[in-house]
N, C-alpha and C. Protein backbone atom coordinates (compact mmCIF):
# COMPACT_ATOMS: atom_id res chain seq x y z
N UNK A 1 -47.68 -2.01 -165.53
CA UNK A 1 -48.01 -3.32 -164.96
C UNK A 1 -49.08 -3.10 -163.88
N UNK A 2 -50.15 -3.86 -163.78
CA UNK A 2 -50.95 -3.81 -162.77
C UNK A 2 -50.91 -4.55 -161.55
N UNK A 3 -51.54 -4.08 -160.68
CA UNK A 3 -50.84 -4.01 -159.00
C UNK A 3 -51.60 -6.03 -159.30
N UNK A 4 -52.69 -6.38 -159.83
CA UNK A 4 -52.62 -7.73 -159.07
C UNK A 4 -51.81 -8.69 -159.95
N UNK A 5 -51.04 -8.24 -161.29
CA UNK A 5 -49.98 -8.44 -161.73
C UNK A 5 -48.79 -8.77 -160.58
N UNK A 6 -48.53 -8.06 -160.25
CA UNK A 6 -47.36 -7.67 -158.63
C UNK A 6 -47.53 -8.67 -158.05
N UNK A 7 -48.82 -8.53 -157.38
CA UNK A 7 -49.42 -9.59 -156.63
C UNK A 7 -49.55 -10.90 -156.79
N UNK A 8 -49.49 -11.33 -157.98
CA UNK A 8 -49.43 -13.10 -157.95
C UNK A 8 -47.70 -12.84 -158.90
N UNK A 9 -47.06 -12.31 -159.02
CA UNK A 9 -46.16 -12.71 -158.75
C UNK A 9 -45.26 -12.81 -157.98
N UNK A 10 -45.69 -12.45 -156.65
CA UNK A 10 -45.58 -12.54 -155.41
C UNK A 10 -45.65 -13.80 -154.88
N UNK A 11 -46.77 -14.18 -155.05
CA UNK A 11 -47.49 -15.26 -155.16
C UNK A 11 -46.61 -16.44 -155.75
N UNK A 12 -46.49 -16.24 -157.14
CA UNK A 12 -45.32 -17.63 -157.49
C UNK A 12 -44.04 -17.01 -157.20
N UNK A 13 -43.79 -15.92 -156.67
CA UNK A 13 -42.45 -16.39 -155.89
C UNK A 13 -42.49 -16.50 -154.10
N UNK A 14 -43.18 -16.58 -153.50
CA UNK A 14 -43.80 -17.51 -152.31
C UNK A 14 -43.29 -15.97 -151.31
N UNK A 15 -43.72 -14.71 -151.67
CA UNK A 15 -43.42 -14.21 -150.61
C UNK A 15 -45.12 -13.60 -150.11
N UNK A 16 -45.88 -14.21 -150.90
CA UNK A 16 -47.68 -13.62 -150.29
C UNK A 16 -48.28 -15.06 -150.65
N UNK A 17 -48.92 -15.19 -149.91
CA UNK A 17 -50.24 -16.38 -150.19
C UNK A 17 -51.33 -15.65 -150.89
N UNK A 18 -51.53 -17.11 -151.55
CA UNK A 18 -52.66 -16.76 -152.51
C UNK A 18 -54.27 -16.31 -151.85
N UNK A 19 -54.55 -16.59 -150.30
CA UNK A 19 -55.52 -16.53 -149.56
C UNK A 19 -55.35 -14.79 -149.36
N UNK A 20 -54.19 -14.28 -149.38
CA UNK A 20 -54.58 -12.67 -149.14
C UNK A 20 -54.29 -12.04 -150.03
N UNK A 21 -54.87 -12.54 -151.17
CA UNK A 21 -54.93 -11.68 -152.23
C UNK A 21 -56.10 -11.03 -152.65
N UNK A 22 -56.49 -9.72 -152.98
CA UNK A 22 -57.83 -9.03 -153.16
C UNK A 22 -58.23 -9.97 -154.20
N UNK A 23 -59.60 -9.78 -154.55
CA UNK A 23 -60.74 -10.39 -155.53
C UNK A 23 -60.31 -9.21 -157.00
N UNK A 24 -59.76 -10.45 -158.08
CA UNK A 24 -59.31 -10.05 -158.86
C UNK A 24 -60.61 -9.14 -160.21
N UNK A 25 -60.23 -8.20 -160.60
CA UNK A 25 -61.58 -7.06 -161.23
C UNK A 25 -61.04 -7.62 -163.37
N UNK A 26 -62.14 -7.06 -163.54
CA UNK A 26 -62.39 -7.73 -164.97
C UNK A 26 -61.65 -7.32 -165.33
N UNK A 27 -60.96 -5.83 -165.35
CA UNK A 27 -59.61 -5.64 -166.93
C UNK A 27 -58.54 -6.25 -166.13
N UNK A 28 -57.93 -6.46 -165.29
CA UNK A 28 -56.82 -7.52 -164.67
C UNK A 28 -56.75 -8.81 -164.88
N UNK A 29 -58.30 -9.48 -165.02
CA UNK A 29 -58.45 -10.72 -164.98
C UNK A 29 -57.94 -10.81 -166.96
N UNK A 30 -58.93 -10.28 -167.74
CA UNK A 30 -58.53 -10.45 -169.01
C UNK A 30 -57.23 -9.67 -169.35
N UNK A 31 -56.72 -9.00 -168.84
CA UNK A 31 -54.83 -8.66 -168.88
C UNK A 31 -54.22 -9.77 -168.73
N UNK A 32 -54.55 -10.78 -167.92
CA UNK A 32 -53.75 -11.81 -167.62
C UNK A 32 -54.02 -12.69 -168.19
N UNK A 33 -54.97 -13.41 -168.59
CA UNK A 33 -55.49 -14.07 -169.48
C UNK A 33 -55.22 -14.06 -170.65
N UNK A 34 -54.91 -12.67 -171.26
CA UNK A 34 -53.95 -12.28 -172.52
C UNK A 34 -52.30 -12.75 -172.43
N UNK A 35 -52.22 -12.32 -171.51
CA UNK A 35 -50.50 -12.08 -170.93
C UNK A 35 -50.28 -12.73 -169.79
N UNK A 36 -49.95 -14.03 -169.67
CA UNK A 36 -50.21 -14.89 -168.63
C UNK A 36 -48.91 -14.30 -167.86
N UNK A 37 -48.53 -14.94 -166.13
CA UNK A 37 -47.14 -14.49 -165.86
C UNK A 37 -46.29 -15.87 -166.48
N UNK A 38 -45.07 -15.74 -166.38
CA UNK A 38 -44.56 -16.91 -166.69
C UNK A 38 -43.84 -17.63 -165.50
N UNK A 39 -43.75 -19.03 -165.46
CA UNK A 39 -43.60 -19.70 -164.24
C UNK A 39 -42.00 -20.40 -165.11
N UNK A 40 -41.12 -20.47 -164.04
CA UNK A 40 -39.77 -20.88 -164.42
C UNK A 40 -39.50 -22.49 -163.83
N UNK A 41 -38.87 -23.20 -164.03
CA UNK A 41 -38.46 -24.16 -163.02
C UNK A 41 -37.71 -23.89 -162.07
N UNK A 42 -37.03 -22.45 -162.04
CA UNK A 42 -36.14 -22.12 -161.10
C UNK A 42 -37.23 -21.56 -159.75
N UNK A 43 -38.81 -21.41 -160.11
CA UNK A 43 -39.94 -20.62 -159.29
C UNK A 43 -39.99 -22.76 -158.81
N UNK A 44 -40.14 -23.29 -159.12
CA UNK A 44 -40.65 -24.62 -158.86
C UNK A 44 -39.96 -25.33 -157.70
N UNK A 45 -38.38 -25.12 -158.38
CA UNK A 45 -37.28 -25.73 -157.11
C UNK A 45 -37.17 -25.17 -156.32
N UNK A 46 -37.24 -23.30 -156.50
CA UNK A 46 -37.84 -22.46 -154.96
C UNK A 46 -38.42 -23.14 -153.73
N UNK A 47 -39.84 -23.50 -154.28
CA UNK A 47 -40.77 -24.13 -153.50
C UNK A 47 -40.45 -25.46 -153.37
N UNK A 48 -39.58 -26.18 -153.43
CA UNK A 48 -39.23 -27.74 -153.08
C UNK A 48 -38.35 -27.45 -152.55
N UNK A 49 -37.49 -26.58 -152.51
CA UNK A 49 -36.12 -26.29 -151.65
C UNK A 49 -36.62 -25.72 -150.18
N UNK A 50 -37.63 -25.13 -150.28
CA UNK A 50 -38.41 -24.15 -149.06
C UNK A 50 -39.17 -25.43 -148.47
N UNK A 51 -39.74 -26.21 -148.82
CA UNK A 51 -39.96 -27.39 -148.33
C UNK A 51 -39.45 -28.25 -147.30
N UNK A 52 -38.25 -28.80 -148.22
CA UNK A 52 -37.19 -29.59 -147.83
C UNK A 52 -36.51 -29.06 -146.39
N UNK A 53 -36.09 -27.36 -146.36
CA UNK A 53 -35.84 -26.63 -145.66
C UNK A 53 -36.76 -26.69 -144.40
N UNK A 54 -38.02 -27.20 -144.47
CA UNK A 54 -39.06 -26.99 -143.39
C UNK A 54 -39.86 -25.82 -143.45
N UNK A 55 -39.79 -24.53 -144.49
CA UNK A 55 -40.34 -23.53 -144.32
C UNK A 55 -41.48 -23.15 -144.63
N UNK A 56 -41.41 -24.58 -145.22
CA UNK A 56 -43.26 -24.50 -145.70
C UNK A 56 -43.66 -25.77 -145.47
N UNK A 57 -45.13 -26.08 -145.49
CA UNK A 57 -45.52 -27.28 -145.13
C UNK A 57 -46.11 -27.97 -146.62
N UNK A 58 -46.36 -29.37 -146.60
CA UNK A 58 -46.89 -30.06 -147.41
C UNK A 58 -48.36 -29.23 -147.65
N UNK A 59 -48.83 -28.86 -146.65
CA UNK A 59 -49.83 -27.83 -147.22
C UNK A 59 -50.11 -26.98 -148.38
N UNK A 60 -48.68 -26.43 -147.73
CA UNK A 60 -48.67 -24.66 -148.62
C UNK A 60 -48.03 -25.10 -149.75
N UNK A 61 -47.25 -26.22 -150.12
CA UNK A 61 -47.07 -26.68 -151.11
C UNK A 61 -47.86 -26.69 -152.32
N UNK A 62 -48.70 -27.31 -151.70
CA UNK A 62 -50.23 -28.06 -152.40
C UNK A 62 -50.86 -26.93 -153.18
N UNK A 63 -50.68 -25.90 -151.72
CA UNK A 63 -51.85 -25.01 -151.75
C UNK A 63 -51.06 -24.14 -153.33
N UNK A 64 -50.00 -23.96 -152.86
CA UNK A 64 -49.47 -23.37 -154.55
C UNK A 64 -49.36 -24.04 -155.51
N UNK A 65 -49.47 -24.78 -155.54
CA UNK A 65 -49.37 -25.81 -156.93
C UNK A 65 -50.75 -25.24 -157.54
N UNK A 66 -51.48 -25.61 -156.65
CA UNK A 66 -53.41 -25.90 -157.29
C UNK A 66 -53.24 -24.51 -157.33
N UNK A 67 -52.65 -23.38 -156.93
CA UNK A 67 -53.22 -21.92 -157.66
C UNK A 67 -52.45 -21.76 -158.66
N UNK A 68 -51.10 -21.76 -158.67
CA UNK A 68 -50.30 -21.44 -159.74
C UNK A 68 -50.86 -22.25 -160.90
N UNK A 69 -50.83 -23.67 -160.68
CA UNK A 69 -50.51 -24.61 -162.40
C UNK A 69 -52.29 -24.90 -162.72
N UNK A 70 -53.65 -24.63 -162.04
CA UNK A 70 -54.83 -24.55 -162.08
C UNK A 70 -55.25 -23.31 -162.28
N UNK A 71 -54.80 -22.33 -162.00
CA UNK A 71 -55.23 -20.98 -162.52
C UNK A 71 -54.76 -20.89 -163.74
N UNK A 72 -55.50 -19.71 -164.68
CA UNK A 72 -55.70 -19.36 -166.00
C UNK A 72 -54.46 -18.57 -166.08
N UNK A 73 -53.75 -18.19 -164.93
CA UNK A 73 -52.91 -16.84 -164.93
C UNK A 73 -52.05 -17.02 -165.23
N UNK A 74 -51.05 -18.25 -165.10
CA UNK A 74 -49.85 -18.59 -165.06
C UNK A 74 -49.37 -19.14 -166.61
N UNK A 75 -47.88 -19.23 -167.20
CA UNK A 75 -47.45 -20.00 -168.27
C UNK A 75 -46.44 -20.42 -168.08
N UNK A 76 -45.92 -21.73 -168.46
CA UNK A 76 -44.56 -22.05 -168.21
C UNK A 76 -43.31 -22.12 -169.05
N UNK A 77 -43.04 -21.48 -168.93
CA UNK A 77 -41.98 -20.75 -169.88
C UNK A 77 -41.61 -22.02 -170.71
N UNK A 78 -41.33 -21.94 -171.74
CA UNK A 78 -41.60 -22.91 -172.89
C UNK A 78 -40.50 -23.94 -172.52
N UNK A 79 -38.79 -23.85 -172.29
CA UNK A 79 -38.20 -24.93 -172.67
C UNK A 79 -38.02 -25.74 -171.14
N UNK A 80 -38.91 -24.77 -170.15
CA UNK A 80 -39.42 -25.47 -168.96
C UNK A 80 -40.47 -26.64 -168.86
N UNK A 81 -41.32 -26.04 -169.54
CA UNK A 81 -43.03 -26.86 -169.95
C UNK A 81 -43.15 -28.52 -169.49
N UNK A 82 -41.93 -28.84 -169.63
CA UNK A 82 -42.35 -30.61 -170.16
C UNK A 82 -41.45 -30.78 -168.33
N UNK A 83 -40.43 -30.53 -168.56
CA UNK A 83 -40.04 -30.41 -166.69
C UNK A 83 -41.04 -30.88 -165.90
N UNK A 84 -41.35 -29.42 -165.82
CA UNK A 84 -42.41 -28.90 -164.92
C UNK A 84 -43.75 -29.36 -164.86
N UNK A 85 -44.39 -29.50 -165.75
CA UNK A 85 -45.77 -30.37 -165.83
C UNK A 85 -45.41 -31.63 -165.69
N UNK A 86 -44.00 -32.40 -166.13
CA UNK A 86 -44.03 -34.05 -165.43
C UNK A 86 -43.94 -33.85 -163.62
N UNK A 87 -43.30 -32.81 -163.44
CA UNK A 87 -43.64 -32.80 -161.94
C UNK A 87 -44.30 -32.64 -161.01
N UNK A 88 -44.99 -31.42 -161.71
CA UNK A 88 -46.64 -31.40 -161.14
C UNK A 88 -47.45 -32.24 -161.04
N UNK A 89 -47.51 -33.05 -162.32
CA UNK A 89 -48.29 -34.19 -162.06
C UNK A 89 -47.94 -35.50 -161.13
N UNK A 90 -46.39 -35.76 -161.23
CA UNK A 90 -46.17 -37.08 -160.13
C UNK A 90 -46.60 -36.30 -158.83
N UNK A 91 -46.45 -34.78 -158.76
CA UNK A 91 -46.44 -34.31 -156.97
C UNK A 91 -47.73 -35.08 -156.86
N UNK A 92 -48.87 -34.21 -157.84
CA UNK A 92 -50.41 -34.37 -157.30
C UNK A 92 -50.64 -35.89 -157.49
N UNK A 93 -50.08 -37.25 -158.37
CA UNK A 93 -50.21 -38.08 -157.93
C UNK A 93 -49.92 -38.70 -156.28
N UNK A 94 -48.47 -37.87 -156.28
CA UNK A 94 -48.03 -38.28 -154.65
C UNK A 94 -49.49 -38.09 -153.56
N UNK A 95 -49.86 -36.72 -153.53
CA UNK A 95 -50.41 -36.27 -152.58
C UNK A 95 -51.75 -36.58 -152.38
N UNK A 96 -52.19 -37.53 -153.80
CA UNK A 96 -53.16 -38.51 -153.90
C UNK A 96 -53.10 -40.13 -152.90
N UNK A 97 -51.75 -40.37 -152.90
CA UNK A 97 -51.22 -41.21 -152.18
C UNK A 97 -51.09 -40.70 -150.28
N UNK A 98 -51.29 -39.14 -150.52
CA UNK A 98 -51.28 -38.95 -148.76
C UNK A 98 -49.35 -38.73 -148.39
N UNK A 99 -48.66 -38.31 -149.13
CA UNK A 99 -47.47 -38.27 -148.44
C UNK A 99 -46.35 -38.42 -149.52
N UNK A 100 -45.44 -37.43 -149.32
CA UNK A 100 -43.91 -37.45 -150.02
C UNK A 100 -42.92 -37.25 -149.06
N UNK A 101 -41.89 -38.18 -149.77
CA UNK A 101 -40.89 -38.63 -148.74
C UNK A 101 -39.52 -37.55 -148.92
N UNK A 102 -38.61 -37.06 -148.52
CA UNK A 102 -37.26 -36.12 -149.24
C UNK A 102 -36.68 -37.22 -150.38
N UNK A 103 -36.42 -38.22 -149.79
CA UNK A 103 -36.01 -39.14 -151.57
C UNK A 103 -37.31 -38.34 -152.52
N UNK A 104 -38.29 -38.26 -152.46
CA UNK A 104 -39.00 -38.17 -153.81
C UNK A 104 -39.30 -36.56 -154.36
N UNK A 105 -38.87 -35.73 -152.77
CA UNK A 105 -38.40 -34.32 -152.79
C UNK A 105 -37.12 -33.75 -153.82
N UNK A 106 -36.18 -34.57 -153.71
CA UNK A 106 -34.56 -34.95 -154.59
C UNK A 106 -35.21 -35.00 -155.73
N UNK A 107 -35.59 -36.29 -155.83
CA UNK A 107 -35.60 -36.66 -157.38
C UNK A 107 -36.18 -35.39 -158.12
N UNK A 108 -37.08 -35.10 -157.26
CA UNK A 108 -37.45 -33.68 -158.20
C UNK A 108 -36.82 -32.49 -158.76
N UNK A 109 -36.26 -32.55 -156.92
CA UNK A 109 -35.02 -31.38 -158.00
C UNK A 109 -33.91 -31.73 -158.58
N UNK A 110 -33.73 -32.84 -158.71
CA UNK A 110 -32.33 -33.15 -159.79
C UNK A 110 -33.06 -33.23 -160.95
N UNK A 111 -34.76 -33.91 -161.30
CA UNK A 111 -35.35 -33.39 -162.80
C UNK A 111 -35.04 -31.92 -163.36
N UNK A 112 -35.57 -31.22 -162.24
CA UNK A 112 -35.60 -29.51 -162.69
C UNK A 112 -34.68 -29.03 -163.05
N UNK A 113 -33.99 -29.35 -161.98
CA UNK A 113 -32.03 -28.94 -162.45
C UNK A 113 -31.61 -29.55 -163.68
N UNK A 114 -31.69 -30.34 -164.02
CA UNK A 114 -31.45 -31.22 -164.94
C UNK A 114 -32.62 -31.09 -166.27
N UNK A 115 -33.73 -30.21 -166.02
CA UNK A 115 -34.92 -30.03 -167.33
C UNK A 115 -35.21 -31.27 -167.79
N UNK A 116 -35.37 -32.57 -166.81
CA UNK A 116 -35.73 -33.56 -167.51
C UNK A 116 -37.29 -33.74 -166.70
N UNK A 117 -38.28 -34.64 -167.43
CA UNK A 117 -39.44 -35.43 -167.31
C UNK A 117 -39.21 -36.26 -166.16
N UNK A 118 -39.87 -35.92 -164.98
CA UNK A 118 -39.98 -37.34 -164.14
C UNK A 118 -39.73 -38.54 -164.74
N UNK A 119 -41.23 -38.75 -165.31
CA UNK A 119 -41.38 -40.47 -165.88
C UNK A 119 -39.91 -40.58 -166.71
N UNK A 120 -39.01 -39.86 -167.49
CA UNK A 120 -38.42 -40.11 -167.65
C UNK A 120 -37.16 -40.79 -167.06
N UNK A 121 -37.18 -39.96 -165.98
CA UNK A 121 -36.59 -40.15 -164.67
C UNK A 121 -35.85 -41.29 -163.62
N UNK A 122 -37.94 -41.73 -163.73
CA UNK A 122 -38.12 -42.77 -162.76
C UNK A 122 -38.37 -43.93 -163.96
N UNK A 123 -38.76 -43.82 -164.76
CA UNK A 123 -39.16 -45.03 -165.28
C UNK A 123 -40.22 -46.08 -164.90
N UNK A 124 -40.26 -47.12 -164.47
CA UNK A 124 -40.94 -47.81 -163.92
C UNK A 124 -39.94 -48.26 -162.13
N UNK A 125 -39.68 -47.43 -162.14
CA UNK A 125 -38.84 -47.60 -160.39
C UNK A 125 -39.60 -47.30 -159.07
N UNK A 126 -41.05 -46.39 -160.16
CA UNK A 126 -41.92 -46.25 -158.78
C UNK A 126 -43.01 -47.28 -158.73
């Protein structure tokens, strides 16, 4: 396994930021690109639980979302997929809106926990 392998999965499990990570070199970049890491919903509610907790900010939230689910590197483990991408997307709608509330923190993780679709979720309730 290669060390920036290590390193962003570090990364999606929130113990390094993605800002101090070295400048990734061509056979690593296409290693990963082949062999993406895989992202769990249990890596997702991590970071909403660390949230909720105060230990991270709406920032660093953000800031992992847009590297993990926007980078080429990452995959989401298959019977996660539909979860997890309905949540990503209501977050980045939220944060389009400027602000998430812990009600809309919850709902999320009772989707994940539960492997269901937001919109499924919410329906038309938002």
């Amino acid at each position: 396994m290669n060390q920036y392998r290590q390193l962003l999965e570090q990364v999606r499990d929130l113990k390094l930021k993605e800002e101090d990570m070295p400048s990734v070199t061509y056979d690593e970049e296409t290693d990963l690109l082949e062999n993406p890491i895989i992202l769990t919903r249990q890596h997702v509610i991590n970071l909403l639980k660390r949230y909720k907790q105060e230990r991270l900010s709406l920032d660093d939230v953000f800031d992992w979302i847009h590297f993990i689910w926007f980078s080429d590197f990452f995959i989401c483990k298959q019977e996660d997929a539909d979860s997890i991408a309905s949540i990503i997307q209501w977050l980045e709608e939220l944060e389009e809106d400027g602000d998430i509330i812990d009600n809309e923190i919850d709902y999320c993780l009772d989707a994940l926990e539960s492997n269901k679709q937001v919109e499924s979720w919410f329906g038309d309730d938002l």
